[in-house]
PDB file of N, CA and C in Angstrom:
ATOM      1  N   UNK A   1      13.096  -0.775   0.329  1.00  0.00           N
ATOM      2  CA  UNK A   1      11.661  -0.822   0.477  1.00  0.00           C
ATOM      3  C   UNK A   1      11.135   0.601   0.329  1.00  0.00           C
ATOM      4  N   UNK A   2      10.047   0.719  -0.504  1.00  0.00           N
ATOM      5  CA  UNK A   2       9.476   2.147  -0.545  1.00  0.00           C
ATOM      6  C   UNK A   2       8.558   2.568   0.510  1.00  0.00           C
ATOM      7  N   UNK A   3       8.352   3.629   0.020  1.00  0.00           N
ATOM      8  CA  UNK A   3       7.945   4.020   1.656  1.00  0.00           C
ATOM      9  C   UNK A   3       6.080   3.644   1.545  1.00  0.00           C
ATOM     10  N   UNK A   4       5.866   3.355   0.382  1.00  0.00           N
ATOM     11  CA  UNK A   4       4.110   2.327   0.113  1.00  0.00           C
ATOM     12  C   UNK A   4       4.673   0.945   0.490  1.00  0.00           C
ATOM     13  N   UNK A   5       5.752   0.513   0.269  1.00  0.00           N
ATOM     14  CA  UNK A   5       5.596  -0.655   0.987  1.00  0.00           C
ATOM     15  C   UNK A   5       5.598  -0.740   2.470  1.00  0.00           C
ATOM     16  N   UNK A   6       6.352   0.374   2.531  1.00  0.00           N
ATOM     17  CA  UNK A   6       6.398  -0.166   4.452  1.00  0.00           C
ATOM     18  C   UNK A   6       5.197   0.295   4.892  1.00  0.00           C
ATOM     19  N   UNK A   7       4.147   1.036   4.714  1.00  0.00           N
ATOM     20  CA  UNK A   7       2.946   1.734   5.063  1.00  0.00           C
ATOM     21  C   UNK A   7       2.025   0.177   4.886  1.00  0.00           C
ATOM     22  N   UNK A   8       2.330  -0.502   3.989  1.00  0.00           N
ATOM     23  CA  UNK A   8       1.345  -1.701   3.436  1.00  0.00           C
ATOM     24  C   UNK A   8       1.858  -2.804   4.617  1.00  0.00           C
ATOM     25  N   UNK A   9       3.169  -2.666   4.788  1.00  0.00           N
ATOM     26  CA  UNK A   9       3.613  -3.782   5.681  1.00  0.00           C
ATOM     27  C   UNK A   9       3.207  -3.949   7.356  1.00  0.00           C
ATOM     28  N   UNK A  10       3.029  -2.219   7.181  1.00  0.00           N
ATOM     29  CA  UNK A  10       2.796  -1.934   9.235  1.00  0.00           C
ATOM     30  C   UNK A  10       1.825  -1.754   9.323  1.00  0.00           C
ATOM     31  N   UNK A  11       0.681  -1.784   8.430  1.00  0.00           N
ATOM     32  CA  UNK A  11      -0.469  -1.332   8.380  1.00  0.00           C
ATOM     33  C   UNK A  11      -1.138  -2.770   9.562  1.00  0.00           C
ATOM     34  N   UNK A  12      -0.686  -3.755   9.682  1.00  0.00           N
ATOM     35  CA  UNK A  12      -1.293  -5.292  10.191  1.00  0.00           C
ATOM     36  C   UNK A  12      -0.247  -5.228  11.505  1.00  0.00           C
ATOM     37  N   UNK A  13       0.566  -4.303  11.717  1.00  0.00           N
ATOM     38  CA  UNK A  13       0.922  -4.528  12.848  1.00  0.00           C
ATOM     39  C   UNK A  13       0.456  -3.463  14.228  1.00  0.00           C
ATOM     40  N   UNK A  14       0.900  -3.710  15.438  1.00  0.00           N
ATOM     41  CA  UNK A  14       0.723  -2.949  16.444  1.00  0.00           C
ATOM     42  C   UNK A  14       1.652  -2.855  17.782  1.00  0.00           C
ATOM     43  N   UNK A  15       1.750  -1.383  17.897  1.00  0.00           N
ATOM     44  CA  UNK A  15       2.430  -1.106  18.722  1.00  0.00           C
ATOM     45  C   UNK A  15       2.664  -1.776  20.193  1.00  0.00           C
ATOM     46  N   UNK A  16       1.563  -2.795  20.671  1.00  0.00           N
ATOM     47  CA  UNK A  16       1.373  -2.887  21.783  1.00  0.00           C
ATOM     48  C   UNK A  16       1.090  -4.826  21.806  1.00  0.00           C
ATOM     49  N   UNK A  17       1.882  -5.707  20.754  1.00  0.00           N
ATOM     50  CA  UNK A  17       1.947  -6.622  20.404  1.00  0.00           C
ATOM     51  C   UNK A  17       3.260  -7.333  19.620  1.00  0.00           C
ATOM     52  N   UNK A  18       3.980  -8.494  20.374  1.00  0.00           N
ATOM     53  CA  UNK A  18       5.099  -8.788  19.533  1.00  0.00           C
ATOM     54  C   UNK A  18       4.960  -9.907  19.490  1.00  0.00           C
ATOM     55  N   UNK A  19       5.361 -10.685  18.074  1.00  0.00           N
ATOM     56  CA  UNK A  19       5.483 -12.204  17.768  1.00  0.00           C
ATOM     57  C   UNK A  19       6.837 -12.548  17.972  1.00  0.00           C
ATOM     58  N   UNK A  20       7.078 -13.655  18.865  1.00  0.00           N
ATOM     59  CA  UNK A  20       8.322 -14.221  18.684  1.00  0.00           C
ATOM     60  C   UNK A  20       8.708 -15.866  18.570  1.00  0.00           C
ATOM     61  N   UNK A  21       9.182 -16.266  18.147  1.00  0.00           N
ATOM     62  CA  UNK A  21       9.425 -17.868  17.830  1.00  0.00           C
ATOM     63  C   UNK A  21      10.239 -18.338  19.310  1.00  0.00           C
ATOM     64  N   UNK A  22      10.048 -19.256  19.884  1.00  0.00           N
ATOM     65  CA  UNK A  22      10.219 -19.848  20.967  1.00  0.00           C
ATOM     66  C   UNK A  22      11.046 -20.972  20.296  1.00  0.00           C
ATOM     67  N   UNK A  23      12.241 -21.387  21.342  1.00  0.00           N
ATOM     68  CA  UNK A  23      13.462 -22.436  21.528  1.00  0.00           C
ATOM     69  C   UNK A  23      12.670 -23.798  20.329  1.00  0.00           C
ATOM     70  N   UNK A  24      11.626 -23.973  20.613  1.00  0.00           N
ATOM     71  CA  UNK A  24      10.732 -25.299  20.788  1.00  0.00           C
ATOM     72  C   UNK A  24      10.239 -24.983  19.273  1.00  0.00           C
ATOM     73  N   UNK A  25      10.203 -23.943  18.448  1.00  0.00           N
ATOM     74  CA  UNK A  25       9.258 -23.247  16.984  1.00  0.00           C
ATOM     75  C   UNK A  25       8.506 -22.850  17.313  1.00  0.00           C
ATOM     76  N   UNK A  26       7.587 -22.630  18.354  1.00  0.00           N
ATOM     77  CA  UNK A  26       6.088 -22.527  18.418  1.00  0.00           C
ATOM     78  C   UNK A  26       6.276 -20.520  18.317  1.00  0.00           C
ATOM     79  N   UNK A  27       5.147 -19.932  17.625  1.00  0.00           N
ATOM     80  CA  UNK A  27       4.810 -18.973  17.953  1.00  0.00           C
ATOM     81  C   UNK A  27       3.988 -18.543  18.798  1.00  0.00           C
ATOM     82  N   UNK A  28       5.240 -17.674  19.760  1.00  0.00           N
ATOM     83  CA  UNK A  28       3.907 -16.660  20.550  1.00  0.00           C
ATOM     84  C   UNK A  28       3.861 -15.212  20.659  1.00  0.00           C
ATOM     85  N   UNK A  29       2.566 -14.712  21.175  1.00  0.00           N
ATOM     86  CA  UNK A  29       1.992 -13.423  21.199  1.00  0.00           C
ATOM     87  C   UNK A  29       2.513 -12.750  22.487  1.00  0.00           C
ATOM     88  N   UNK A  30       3.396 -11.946  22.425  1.00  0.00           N
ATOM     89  CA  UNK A  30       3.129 -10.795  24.017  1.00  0.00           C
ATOM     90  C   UNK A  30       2.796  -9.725  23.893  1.00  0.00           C
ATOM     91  N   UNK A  31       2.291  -9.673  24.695  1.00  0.00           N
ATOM     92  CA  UNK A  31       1.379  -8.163  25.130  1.00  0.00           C
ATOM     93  C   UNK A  31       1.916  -7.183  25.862  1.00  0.00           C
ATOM     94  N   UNK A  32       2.425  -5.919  25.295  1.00  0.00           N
ATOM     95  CA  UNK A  32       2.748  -5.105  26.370  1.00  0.00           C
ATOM     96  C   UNK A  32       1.639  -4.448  26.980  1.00  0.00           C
ATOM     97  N   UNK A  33       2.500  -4.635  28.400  1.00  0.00           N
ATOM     98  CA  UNK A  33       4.116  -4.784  28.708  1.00  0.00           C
ATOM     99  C   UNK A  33       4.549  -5.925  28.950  1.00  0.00           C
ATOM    100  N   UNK A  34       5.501  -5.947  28.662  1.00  0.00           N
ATOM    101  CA  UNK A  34       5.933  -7.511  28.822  1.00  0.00           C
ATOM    102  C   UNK A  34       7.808  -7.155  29.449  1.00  0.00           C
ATOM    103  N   UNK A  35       7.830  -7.891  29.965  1.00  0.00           N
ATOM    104  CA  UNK A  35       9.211  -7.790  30.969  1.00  0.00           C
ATOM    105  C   UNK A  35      11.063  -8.178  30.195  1.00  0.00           C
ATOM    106  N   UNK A  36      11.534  -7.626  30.060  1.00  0.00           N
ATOM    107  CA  UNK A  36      13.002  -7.878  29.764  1.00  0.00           C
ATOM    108  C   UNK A  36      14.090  -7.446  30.726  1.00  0.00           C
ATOM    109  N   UNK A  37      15.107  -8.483  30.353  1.00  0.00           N
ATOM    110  CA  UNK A  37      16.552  -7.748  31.478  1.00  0.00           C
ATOM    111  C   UNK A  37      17.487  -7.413  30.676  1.00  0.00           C
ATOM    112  N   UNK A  38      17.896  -5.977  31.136  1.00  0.00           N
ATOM    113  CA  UNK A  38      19.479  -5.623  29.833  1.00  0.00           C
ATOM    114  C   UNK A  38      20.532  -6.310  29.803  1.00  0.00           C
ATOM    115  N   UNK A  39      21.067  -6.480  28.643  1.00  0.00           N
ATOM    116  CA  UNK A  39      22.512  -7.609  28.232  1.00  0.00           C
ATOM    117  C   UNK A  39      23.522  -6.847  28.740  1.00  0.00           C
ATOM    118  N   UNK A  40      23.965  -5.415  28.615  1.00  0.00           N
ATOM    119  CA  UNK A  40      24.859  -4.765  28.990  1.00  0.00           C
ATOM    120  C   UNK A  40      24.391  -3.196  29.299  1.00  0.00           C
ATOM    121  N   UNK A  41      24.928  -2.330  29.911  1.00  0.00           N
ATOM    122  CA  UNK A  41      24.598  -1.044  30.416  1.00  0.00           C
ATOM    123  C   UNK A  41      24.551  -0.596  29.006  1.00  0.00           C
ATOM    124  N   UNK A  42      23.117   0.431  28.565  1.00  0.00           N
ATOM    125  CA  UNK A  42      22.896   1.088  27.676  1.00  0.00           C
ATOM    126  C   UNK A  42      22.108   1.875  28.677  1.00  0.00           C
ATOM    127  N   UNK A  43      22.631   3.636  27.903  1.00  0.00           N
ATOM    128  CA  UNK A  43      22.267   4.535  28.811  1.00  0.00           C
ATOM    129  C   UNK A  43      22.066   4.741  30.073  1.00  0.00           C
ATOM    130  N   UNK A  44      20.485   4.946  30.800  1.00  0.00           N
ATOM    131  CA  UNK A  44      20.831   4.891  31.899  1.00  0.00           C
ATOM    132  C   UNK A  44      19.754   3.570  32.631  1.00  0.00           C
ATOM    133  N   UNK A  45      20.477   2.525  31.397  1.00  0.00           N
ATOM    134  CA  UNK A  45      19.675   1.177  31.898  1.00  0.00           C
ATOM    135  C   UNK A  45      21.116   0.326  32.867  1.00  0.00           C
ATOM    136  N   UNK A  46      20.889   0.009  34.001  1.00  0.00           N
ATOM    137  CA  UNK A  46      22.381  -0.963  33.604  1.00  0.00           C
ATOM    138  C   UNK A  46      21.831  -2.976  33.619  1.00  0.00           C
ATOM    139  N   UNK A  47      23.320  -3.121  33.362  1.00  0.00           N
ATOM    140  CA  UNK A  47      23.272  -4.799  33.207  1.00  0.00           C
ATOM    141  C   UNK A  47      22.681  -5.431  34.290  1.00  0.00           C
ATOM    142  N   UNK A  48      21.659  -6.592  33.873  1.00  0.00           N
ATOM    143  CA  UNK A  48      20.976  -7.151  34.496  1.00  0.00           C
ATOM    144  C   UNK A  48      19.505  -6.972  35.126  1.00  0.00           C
ATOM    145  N   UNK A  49      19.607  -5.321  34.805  1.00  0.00           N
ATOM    146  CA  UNK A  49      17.999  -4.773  35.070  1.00  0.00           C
ATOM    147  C   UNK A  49      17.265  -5.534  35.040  1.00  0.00           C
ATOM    148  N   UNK A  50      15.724  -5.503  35.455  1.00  0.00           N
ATOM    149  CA  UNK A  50      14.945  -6.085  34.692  1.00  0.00           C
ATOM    150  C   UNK A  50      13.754  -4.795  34.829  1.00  0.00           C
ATOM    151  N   UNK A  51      12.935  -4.654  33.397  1.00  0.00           N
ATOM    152  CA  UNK A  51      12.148  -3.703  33.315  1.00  0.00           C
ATOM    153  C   UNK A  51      11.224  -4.198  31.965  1.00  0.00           C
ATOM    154  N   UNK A  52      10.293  -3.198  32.080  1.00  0.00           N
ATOM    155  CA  UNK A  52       9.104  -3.227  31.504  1.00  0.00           C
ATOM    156  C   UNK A  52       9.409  -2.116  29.596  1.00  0.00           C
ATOM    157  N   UNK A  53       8.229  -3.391  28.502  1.00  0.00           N
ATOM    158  CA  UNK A  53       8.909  -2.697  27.506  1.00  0.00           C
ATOM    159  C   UNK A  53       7.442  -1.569  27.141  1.00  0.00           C
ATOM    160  N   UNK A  54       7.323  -0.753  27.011  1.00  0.00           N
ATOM    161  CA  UNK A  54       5.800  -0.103  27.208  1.00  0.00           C
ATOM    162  C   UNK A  54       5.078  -0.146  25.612  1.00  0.00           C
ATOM    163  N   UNK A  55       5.957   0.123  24.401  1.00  0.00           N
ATOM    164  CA  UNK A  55       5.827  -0.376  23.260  1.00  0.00           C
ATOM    165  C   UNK A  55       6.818  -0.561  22.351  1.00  0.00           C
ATOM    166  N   UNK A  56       6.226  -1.507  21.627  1.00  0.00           N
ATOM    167  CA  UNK A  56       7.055  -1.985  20.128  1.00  0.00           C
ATOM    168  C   UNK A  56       6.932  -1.430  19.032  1.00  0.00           C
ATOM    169  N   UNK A  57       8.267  -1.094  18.390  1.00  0.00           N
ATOM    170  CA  UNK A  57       7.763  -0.023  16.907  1.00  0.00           C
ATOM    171  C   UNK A  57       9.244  -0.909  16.123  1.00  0.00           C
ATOM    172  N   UNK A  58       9.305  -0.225  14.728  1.00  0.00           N
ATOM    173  CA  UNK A  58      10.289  -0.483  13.918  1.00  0.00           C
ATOM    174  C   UNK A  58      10.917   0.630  13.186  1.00  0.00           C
ATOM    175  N   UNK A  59      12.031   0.629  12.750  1.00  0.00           N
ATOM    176  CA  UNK A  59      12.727   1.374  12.113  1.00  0.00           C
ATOM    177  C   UNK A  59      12.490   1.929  11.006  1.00  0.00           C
ATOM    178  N   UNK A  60      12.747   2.180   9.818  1.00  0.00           N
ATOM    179  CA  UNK A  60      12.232   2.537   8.403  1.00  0.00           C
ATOM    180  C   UNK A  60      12.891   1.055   7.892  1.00  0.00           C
ATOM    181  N   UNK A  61      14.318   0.347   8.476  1.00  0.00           N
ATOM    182  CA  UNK A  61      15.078  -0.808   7.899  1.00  0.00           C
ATOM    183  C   UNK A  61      14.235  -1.814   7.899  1.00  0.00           C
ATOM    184  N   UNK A  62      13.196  -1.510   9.188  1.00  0.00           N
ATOM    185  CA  UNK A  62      11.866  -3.096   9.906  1.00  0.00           C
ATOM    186  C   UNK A  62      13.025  -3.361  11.048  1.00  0.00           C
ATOM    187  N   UNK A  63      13.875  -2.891  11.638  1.00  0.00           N
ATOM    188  CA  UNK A  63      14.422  -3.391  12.813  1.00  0.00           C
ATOM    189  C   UNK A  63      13.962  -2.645  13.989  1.00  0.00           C
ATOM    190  N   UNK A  64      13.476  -3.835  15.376  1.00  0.00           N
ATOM    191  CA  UNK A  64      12.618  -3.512  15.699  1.00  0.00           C
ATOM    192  C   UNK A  64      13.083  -3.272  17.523  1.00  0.00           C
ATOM    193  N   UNK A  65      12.397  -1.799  17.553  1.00  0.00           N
ATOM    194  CA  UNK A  65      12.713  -1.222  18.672  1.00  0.00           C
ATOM    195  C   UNK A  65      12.093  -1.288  20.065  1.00  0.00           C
ATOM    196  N   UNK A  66      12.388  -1.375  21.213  1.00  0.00           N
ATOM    197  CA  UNK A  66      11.021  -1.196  22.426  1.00  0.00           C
ATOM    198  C   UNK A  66      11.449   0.597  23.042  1.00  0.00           C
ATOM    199  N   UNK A  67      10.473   0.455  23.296  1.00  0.00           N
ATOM    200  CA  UNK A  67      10.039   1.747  23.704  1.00  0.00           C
ATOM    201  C   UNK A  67      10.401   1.850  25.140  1.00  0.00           C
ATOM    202  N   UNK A  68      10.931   1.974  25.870  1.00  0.00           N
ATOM    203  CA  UNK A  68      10.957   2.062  27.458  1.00  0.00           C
ATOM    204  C   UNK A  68      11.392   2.775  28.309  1.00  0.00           C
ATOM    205  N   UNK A  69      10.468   3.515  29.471  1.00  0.00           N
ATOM    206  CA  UNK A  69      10.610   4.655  30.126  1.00  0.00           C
ATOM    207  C   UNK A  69      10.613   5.980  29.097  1.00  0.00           C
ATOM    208  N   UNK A  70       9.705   5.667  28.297  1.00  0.00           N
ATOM    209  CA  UNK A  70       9.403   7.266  27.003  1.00  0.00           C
ATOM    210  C   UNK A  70      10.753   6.729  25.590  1.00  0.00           C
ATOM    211  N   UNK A  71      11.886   6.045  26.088  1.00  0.00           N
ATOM    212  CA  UNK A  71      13.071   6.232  25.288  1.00  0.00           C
ATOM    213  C   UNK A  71      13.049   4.751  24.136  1.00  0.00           C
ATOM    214  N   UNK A  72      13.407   4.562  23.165  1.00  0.00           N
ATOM    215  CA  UNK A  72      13.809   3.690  22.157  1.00  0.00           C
ATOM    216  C   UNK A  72      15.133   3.178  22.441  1.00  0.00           C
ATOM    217  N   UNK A  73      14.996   1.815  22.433  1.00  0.00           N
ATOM    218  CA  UNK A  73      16.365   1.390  22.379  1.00  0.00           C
ATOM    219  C   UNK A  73      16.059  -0.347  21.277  1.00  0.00           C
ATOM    220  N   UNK A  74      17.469  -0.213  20.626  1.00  0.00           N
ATOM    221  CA  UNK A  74      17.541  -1.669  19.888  1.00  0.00           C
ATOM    222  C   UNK A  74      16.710  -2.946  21.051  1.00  0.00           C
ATOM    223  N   UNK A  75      15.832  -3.719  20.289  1.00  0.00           N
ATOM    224  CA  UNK A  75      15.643  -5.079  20.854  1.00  0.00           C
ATOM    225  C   UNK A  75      16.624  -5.522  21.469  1.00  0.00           C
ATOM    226  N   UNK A  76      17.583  -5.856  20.536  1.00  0.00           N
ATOM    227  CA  UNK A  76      19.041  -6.739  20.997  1.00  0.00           C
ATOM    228  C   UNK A  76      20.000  -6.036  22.184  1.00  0.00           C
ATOM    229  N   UNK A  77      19.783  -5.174  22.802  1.00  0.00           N
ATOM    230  CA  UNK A  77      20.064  -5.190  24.043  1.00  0.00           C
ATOM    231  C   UNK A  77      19.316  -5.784  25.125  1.00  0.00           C
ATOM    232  N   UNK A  78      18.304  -6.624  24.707  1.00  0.00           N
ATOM    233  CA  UNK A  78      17.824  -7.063  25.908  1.00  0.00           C
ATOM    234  C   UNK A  78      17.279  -8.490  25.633  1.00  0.00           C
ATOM    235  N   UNK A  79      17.054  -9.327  26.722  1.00  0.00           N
ATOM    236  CA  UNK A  79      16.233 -10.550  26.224  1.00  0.00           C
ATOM    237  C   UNK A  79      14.923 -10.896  27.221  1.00  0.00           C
ATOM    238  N   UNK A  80      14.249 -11.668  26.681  1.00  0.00           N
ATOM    239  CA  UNK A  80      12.896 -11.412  26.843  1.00  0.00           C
ATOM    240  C   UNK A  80      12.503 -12.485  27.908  1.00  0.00           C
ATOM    241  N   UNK A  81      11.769 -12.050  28.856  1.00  0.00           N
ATOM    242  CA  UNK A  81      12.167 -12.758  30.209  1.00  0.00           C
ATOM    243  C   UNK A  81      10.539 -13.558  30.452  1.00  0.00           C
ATOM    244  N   UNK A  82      10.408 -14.414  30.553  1.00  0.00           N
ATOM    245  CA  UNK A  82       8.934 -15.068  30.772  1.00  0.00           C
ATOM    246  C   UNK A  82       8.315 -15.051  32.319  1.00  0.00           C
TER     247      UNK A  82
END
């Protein structure tokens, strides 16, 4: 992807908003902050936490990061807690 495409692609998104597909299909909207618990100890998160994601961004790949306590970490360490 060039770097006009990804500028064209993030241009409709926002830091402080994530879409995710639910068990059921339905799409929904969360708003940070929105709450997750860690899958396994990353840094100085450990397993089972539960904490707040403050924002959502993406990579240059589009893989998509939360922001939490100032620091970036992969989505997929965590799952998203209702």
């Amino acid at each position: 992807m060039s770097d006009e495409e990804l500028i064209e692609t993030l241009k409709y998104s926002s830091p402080k908003i994530l879409y995710i597909v639910t068990w059921n299909n339905l799409l929904k909207k969360l708003f940070c902050p929105f709450q997750v618990m860690v899958k396994h100890q990353i840094g100085e998160l450990e397993k089972g936490e539960k904490i707040w994601v403050e924002n959502v961004k993406v990579t240059v790949k589009l893989k998509t990061v939360y922001i939490i306590k100032g620091r970036a970490y992969y989505y997929d360490h965590f799952e998203i807690l209702n």
